[in-house]
PDB file of N, CA and C in Angstrom:
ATOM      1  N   UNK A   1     -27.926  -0.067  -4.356  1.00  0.00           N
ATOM      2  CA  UNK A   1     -27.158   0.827  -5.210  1.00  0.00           C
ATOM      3  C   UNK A   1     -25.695   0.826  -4.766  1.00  0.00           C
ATOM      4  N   UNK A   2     -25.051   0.531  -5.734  1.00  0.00           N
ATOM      5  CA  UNK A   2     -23.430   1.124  -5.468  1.00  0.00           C
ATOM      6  C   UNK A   2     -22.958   2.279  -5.592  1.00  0.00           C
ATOM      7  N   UNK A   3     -22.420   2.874  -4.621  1.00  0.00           N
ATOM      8  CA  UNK A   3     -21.879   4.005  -4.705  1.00  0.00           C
ATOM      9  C   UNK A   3     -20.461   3.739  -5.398  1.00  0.00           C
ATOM     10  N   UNK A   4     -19.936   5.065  -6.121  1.00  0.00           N
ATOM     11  CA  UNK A   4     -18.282   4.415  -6.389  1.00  0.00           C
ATOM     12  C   UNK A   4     -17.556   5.457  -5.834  1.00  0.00           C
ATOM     13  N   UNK A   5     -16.206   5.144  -5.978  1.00  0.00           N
ATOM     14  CA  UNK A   5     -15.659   6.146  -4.992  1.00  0.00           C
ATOM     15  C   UNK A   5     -13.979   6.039  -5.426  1.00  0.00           C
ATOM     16  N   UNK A   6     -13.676   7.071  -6.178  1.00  0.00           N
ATOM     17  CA  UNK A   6     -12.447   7.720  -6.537  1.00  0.00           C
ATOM     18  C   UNK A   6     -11.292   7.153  -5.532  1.00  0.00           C
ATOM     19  N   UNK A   7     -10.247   6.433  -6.348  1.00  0.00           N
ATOM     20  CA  UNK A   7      -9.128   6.316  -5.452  1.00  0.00           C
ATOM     21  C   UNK A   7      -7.685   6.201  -6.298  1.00  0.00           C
ATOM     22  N   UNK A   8      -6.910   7.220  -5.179  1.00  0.00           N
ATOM     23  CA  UNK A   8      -5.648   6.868  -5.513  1.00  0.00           C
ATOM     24  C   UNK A   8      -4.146   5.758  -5.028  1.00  0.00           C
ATOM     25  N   UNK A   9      -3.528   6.255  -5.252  1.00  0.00           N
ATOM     26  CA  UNK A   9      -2.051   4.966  -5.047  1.00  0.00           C
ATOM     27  C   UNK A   9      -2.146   4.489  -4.161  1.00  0.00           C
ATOM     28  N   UNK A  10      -2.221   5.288  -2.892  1.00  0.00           N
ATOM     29  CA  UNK A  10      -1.713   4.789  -1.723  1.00  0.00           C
ATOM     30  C   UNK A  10      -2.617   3.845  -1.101  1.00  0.00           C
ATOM     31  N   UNK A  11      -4.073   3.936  -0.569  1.00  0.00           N
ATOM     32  CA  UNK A  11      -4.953   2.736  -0.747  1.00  0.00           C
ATOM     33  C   UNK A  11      -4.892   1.634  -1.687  1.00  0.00           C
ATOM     34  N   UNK A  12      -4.798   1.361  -2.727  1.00  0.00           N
ATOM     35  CA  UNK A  12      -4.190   0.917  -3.511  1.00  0.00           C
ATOM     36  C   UNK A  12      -2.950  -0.398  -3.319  1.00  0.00           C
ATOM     37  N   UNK A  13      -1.793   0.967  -3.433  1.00  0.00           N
ATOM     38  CA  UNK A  13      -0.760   0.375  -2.565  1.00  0.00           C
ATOM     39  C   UNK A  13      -1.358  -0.640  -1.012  1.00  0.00           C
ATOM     40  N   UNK A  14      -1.732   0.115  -0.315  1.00  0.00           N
ATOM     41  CA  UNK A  14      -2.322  -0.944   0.922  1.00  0.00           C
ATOM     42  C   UNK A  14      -2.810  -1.934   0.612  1.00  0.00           C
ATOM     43  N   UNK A  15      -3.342  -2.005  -0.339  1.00  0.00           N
ATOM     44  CA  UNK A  15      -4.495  -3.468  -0.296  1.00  0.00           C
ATOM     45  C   UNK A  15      -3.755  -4.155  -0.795  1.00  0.00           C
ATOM     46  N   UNK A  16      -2.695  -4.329  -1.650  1.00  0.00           N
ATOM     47  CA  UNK A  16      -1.886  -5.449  -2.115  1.00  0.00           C
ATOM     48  C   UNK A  16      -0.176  -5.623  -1.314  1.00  0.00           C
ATOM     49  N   UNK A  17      -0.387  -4.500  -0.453  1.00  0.00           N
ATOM     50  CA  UNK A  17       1.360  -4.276   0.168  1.00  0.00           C
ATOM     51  C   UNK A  17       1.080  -5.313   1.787  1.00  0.00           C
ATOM     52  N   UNK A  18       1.014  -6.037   2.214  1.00  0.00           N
ATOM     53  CA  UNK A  18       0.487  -6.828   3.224  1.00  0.00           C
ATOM     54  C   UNK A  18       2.046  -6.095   4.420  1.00  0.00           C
ATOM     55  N   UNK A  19       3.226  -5.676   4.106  1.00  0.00           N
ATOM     56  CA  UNK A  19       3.667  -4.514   5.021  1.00  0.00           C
ATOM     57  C   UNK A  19       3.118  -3.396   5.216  1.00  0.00           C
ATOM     58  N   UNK A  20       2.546  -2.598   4.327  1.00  0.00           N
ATOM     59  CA  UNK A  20       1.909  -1.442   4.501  1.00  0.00           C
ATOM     60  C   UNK A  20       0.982  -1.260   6.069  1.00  0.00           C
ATOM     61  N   UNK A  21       1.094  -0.064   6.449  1.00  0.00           N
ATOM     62  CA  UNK A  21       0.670   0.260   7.420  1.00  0.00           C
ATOM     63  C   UNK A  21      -1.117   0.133   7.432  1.00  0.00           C
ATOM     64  N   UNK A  22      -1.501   0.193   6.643  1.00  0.00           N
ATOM     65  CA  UNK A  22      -2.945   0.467   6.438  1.00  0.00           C
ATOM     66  C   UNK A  22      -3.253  -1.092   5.675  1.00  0.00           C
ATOM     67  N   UNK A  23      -3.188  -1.516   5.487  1.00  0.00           N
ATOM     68  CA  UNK A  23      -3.300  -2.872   4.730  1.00  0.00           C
ATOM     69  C   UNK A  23      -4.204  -3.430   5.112  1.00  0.00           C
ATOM     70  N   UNK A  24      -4.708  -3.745   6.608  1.00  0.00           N
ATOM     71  CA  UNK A  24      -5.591  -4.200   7.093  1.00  0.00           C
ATOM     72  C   UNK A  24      -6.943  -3.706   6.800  1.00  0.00           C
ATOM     73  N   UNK A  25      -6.554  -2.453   7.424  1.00  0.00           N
ATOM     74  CA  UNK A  25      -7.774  -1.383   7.138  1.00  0.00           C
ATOM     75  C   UNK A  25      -8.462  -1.392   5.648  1.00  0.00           C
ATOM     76  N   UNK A  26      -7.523  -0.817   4.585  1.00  0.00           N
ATOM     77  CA  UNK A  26      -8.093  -1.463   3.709  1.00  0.00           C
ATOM     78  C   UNK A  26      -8.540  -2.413   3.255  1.00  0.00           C
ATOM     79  N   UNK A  27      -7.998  -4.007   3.756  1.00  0.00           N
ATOM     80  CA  UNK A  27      -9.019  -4.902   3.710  1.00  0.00           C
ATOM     81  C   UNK A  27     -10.152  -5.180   3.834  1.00  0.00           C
ATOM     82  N   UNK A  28     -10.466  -4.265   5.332  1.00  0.00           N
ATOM     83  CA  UNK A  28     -11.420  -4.493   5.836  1.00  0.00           C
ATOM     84  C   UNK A  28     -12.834  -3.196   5.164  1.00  0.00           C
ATOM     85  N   UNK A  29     -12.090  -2.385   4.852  1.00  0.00           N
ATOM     86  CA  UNK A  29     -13.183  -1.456   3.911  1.00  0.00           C
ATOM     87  C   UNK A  29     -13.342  -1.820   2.763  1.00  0.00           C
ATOM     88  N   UNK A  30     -12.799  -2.723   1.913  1.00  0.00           N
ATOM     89  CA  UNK A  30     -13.358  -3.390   0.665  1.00  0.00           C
ATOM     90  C   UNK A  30     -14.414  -4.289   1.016  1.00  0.00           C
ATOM     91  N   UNK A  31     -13.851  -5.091   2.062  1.00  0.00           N
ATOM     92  CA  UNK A  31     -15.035  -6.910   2.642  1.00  0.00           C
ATOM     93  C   UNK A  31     -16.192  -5.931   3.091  1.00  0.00           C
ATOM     94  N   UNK A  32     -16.064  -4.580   3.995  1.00  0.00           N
ATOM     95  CA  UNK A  32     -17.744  -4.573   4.405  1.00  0.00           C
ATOM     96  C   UNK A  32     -18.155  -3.213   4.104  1.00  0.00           C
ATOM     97  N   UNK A  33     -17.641  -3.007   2.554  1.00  0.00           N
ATOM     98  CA  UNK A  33     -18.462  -1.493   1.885  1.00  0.00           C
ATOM     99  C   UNK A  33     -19.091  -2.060   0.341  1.00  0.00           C
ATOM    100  N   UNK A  34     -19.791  -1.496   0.340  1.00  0.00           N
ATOM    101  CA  UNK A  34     -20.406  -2.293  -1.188  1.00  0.00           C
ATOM    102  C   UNK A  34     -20.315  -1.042  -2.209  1.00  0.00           C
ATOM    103  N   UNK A  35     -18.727  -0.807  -2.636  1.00  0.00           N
ATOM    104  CA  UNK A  35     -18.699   0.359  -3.253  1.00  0.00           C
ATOM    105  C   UNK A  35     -17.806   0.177  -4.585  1.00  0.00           C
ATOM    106  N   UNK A  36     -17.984   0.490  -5.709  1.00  0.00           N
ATOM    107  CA  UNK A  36     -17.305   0.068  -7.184  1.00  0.00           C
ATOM    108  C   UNK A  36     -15.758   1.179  -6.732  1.00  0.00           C
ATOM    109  N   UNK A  37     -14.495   1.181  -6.714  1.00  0.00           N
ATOM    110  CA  UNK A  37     -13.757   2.023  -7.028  1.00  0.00           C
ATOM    111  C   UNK A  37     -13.621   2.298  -8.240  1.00  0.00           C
ATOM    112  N   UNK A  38     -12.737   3.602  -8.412  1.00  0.00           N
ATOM    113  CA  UNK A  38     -12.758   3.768  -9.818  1.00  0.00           C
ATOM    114  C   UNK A  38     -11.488   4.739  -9.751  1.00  0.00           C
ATOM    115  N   UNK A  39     -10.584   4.446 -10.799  1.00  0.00           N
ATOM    116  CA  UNK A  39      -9.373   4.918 -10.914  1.00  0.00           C
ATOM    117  C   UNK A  39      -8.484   5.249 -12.147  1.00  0.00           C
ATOM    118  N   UNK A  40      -7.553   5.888 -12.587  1.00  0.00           N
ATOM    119  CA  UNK A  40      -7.089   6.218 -13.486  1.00  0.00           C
ATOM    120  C   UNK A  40      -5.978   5.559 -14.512  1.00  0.00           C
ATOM    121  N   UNK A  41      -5.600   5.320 -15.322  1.00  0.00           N
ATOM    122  CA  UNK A  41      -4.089   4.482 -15.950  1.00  0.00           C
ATOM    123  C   UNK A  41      -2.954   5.001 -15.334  1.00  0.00           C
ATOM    124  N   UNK A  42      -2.745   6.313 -15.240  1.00  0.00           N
ATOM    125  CA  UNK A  42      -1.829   7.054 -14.645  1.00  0.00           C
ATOM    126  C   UNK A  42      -1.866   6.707 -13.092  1.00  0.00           C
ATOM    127  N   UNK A  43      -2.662   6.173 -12.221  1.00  0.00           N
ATOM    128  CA  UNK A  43      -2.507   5.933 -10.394  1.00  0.00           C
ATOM    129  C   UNK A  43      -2.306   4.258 -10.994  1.00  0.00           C
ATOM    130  N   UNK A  44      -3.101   3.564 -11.780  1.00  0.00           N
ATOM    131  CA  UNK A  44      -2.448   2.296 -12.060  1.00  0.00           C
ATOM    132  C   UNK A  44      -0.987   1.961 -12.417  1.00  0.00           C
ATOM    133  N   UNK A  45      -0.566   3.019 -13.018  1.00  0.00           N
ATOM    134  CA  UNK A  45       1.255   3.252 -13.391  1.00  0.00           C
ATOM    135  C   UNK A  45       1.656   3.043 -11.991  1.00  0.00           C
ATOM    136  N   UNK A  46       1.275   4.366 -11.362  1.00  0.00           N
ATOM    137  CA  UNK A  46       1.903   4.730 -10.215  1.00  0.00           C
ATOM    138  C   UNK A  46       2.202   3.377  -9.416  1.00  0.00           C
ATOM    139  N   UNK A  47       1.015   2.799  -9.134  1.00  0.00           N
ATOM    140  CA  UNK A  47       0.650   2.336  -7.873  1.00  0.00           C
ATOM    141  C   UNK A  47       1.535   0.555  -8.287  1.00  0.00           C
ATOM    142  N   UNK A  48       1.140   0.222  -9.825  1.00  0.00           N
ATOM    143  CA  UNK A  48       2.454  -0.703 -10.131  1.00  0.00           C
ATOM    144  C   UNK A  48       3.908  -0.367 -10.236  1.00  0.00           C
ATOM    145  N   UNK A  49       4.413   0.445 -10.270  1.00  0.00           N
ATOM    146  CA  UNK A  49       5.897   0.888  -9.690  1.00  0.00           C
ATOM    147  C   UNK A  49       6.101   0.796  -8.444  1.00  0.00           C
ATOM    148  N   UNK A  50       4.935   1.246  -7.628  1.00  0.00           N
ATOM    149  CA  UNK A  50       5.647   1.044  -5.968  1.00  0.00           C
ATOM    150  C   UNK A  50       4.975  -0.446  -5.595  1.00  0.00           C
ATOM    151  N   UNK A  51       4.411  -0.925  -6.336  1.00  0.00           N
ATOM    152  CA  UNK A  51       4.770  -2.891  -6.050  1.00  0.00           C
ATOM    153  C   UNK A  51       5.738  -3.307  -6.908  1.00  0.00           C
ATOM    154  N   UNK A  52       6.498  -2.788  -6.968  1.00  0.00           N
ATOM    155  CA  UNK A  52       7.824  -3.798  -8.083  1.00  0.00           C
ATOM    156  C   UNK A  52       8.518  -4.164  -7.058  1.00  0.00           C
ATOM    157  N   UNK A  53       8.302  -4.203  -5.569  1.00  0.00           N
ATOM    158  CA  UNK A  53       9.700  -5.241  -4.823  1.00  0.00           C
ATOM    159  C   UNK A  53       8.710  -6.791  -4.978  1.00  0.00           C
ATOM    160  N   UNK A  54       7.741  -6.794  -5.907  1.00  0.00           N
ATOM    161  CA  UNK A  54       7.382  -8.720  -5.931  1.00  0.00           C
ATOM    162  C   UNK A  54       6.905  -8.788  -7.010  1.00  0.00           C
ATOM    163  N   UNK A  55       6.970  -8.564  -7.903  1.00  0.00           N
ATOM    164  CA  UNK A  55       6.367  -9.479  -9.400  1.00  0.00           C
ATOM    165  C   UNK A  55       5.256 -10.069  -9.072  1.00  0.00           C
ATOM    166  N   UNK A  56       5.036 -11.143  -8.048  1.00  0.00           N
ATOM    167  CA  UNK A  56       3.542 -11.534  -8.308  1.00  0.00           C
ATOM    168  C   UNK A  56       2.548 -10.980  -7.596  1.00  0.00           C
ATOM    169  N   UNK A  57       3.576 -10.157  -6.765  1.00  0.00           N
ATOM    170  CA  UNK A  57       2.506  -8.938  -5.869  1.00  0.00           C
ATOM    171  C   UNK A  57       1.779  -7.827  -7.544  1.00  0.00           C
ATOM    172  N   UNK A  58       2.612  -7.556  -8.223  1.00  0.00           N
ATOM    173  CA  UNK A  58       2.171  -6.580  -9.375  1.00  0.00           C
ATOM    174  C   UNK A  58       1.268  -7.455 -10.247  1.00  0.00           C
ATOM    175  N   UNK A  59       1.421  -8.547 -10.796  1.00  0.00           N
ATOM    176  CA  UNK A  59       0.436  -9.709 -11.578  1.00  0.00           C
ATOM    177  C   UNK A  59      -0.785  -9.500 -10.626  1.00  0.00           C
ATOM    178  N   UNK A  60      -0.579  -9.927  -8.986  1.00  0.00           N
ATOM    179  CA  UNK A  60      -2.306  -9.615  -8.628  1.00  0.00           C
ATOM    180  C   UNK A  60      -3.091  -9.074  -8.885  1.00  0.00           C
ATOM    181  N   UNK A  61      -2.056  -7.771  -8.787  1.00  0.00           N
ATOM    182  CA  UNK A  61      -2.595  -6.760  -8.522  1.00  0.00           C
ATOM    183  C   UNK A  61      -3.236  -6.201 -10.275  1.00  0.00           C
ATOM    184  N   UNK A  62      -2.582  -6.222 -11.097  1.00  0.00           N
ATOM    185  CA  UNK A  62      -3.422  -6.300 -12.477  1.00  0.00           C
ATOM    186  C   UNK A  62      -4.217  -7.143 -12.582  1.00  0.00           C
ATOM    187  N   UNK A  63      -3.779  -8.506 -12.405  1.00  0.00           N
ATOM    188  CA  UNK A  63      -5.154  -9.565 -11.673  1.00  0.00           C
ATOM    189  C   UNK A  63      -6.656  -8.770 -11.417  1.00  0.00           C
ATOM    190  N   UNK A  64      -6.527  -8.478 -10.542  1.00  0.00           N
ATOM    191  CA  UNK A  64      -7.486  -8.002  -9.492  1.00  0.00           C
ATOM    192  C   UNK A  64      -8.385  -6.555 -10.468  1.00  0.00           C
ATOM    193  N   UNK A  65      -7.479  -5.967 -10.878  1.00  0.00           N
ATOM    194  CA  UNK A  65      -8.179  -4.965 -12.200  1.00  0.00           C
ATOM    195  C   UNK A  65      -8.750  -5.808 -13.463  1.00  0.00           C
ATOM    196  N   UNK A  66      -8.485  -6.671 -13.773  1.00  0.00           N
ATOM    197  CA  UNK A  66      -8.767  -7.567 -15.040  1.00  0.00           C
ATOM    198  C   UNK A  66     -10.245  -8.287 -14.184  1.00  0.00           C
ATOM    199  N   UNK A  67     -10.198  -8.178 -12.982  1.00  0.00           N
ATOM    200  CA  UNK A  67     -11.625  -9.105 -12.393  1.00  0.00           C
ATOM    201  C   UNK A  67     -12.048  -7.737 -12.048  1.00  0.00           C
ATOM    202  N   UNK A  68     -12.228  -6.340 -12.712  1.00  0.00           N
ATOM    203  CA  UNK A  68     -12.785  -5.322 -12.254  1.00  0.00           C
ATOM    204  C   UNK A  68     -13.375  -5.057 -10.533  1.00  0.00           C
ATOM    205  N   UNK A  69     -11.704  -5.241 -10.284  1.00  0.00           N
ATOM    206  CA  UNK A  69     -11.783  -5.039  -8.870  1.00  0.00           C
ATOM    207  C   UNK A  69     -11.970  -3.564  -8.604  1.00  0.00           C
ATOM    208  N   UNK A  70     -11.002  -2.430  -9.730  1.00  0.00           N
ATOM    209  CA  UNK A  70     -11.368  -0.691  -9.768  1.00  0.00           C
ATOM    210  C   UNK A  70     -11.873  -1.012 -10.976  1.00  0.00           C
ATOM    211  N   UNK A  71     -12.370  -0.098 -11.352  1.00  0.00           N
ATOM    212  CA  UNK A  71     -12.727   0.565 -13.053  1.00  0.00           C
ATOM    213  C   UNK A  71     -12.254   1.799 -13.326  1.00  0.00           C
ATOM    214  N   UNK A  72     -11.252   1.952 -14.718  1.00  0.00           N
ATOM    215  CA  UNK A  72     -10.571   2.384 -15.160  1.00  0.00           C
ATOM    216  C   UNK A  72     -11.491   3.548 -15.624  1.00  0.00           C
ATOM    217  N   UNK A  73     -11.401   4.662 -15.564  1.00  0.00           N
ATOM    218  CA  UNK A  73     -11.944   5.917 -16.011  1.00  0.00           C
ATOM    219  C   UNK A  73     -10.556   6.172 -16.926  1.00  0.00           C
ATOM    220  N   UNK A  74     -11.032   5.764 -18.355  1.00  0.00           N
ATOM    221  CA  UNK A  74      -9.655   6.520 -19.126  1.00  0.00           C
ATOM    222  C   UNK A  74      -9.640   8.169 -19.680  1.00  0.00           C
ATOM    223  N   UNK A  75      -8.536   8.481 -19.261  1.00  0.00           N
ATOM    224  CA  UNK A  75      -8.137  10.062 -19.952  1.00  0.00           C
ATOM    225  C   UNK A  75      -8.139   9.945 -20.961  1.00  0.00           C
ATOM    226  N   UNK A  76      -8.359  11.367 -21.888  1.00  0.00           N
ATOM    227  CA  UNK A  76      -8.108  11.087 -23.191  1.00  0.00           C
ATOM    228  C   UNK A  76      -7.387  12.109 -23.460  1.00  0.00           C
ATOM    229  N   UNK A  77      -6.582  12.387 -24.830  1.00  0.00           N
ATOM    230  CA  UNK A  77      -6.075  13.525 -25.252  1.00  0.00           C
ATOM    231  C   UNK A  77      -6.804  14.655 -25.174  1.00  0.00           C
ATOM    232  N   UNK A  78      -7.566  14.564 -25.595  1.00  0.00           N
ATOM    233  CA  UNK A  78      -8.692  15.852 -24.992  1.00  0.00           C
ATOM    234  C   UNK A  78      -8.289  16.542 -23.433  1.00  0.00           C
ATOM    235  N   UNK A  79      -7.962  16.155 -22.598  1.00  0.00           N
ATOM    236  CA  UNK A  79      -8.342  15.669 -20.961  1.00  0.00           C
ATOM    237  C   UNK A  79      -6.746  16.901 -20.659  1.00  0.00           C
ATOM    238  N   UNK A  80      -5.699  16.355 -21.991  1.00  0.00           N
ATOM    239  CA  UNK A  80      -4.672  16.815 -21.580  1.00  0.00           C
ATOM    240  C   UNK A  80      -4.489  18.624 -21.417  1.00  0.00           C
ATOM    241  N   UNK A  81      -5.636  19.213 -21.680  1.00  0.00           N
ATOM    242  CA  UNK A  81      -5.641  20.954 -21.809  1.00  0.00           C
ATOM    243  C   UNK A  81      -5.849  21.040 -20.186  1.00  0.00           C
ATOM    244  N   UNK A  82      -7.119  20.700 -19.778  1.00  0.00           N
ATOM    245  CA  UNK A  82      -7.634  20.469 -18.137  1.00  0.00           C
ATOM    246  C   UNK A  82      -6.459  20.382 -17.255  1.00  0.00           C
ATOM    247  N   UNK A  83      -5.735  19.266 -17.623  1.00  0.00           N
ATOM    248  CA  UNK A  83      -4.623  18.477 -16.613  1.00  0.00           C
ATOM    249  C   UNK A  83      -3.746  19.446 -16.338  1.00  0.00           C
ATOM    250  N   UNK A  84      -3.170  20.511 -17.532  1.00  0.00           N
ATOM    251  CA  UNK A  84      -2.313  21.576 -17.876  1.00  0.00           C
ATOM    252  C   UNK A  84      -3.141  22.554 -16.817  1.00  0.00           C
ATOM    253  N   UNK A  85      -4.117  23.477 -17.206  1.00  0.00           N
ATOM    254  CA  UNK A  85      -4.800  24.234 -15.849  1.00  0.00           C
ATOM    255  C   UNK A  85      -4.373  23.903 -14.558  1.00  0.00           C
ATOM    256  N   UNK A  86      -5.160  22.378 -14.514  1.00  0.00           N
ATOM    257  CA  UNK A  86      -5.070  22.312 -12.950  1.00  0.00           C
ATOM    258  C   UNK A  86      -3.822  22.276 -12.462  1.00  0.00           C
ATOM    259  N   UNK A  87      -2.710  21.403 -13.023  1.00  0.00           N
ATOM    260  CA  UNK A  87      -1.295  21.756 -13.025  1.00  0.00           C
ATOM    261  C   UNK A  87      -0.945  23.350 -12.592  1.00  0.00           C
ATOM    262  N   UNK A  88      -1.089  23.970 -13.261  1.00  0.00           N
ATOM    263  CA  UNK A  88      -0.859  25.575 -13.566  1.00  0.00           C
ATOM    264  C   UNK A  88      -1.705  26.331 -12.003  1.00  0.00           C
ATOM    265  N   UNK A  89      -2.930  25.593 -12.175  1.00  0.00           N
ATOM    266  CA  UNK A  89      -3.432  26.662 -10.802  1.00  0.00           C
ATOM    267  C   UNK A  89      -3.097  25.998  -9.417  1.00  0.00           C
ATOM    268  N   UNK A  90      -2.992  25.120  -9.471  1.00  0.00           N
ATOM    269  CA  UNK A  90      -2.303  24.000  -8.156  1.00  0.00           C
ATOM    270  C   UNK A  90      -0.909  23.788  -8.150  1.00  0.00           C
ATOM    271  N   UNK A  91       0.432  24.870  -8.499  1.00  0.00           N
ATOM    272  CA  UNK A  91       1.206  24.809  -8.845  1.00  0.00           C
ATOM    273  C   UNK A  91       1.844  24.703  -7.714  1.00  0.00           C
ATOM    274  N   UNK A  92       1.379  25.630  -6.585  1.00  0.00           N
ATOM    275  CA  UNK A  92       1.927  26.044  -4.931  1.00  0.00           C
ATOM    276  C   UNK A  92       1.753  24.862  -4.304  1.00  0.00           C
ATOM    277  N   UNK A  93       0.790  23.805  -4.786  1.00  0.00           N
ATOM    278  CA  UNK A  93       0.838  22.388  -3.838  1.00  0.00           C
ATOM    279  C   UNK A  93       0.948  20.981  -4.588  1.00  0.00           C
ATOM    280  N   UNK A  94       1.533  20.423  -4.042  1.00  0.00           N
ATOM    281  CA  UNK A  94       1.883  19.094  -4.883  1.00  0.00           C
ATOM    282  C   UNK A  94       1.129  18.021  -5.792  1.00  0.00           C
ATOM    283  N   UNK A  95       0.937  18.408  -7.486  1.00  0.00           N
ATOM    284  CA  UNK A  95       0.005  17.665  -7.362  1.00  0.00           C
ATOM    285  C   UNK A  95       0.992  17.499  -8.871  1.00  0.00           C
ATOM    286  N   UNK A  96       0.869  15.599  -9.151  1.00  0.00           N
ATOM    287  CA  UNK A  96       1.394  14.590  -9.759  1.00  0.00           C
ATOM    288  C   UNK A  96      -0.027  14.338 -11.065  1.00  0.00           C
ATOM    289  N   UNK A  97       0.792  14.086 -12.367  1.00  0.00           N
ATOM    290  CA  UNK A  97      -0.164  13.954 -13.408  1.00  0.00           C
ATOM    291  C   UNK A  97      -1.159  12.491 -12.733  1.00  0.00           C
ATOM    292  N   UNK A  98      -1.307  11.892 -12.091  1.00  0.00           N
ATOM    293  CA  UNK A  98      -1.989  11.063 -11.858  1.00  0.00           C
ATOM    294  C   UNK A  98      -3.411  12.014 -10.710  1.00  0.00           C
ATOM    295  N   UNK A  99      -2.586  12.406  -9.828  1.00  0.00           N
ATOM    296  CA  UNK A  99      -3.585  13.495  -9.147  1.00  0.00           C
ATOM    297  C   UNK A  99      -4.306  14.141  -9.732  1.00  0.00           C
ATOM    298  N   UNK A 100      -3.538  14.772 -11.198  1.00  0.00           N
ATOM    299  CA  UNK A 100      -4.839  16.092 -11.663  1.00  0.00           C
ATOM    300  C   UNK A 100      -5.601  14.815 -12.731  1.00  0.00           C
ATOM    301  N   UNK A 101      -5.510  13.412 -13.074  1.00  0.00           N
ATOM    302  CA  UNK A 101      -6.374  12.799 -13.676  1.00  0.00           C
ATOM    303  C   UNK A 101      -7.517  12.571 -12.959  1.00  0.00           C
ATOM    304  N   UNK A 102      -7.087  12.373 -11.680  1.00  0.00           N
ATOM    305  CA  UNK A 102      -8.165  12.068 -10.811  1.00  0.00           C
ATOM    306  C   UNK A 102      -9.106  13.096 -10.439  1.00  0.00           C
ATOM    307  N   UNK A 103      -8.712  14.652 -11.029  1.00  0.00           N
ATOM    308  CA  UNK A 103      -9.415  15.388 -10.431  1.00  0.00           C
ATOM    309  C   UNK A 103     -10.582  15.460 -11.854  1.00  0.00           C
ATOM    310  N   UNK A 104      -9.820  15.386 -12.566  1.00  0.00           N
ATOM    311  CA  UNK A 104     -10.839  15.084 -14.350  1.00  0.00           C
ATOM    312  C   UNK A 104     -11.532  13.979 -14.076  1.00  0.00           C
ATOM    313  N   UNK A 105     -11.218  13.158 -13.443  1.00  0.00           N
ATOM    314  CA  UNK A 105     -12.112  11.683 -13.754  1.00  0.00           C
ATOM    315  C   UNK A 105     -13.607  12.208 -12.614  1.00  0.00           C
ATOM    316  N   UNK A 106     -13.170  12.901 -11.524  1.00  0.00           N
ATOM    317  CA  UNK A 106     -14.366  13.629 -10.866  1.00  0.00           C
ATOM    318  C   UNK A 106     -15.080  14.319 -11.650  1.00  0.00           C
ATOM    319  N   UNK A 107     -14.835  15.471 -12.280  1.00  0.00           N
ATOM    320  CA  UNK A 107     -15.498  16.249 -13.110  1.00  0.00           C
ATOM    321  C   UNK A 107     -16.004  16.087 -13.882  1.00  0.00           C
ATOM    322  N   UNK A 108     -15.571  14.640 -14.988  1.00  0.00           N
ATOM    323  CA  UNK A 108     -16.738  13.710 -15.630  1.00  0.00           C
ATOM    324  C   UNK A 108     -17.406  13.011 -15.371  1.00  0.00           C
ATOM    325  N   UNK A 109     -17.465  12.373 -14.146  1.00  0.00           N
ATOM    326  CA  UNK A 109     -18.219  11.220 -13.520  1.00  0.00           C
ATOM    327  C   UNK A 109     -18.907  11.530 -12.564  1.00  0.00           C
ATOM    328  N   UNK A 110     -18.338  12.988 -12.281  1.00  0.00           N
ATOM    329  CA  UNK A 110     -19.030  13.288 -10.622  1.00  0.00           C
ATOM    330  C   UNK A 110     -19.452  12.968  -9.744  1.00  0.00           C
ATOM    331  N   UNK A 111     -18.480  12.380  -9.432  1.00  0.00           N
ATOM    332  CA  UNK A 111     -18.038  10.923  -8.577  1.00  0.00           C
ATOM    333  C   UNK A 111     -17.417  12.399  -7.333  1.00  0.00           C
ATOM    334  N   UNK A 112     -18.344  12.451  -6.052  1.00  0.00           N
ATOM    335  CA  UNK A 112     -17.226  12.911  -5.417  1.00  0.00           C
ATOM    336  C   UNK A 112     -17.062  12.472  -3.589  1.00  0.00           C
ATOM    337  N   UNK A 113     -17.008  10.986  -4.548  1.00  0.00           N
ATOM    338  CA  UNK A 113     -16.196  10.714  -2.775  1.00  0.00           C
ATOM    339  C   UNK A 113     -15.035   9.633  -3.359  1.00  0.00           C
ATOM    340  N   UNK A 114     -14.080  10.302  -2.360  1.00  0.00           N
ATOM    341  CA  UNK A 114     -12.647   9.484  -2.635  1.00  0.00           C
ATOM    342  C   UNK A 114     -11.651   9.760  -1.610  1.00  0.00           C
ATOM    343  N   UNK A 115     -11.088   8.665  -1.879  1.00  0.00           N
ATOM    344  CA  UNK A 115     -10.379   8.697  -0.176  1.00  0.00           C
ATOM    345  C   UNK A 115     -10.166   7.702   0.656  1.00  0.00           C
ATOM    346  N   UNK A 116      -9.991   7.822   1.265  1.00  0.00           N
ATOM    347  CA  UNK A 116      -9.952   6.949   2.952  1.00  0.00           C
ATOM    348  C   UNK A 116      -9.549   7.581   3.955  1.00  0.00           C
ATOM    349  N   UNK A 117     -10.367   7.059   4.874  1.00  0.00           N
ATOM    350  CA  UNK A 117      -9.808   7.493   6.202  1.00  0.00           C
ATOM    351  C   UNK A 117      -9.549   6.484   7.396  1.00  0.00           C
ATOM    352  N   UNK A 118      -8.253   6.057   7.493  1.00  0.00           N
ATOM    353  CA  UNK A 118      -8.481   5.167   8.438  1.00  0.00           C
ATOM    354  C   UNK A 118      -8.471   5.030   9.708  1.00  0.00           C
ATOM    355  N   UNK A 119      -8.711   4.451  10.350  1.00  0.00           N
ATOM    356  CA  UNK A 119      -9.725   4.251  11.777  1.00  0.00           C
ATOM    357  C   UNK A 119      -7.985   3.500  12.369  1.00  0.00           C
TER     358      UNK A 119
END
């Protein structure tokens, strides 16, 4: 069985940023976890803006989604009342329309492991 497991930018970011501090790490938790990620259009925005210092670093990296390397949990207009709440009640701590997608893409999929922690 595959487990899947919610992720945002910054892992993300690591696995295709070969400067990134964690880069390794994340390598090495994709090669020996047998787990589907799953992620949002909005952390895919994100996470292709902070690879724009290489063009073919960003092609991989859509690459790598086109060989359903994550799977896209899409928002829908519907999604956008939720996003507004959580916005509204998480107002005191930092949280980015890609964050409160991710917290919807939990609540429909109930999916709740996401993250990393690296070693």
């Amino acid at each position: 069985m595959v487990n899947s497991v919610l992720v945002d930018a910054g892992p993300l970011i690591a696995l295709f940023d070969k400067d990134d501090l964690y880069h390794k790490s994340m390598k090495k938790f994709i090669l020996t976890n047998n787990c589907q990620l799953v992620t949002t259009t909005a952390v895919i925005t994100e996470t292709s803006h902070m690879l724009d210092f290489n063009v073919q670093t960003q092609i991989n990296f859509l690459k790598w989604i086109g060989d359903k390397g994550v799977i896209i949990h899409e928002v829908q207009q519907k999604d956008i009342q939720r996003i507004v709440e959580l916005s509204t009640k998480y107002s005191d701590i930092p949280m980015d329309f890609a964050d409160a997608t991710l917290v919807v893409a939990a609540e429909q999929t109930r999916i709740r492991k996401g993250g990393f922690f690296w070693s």
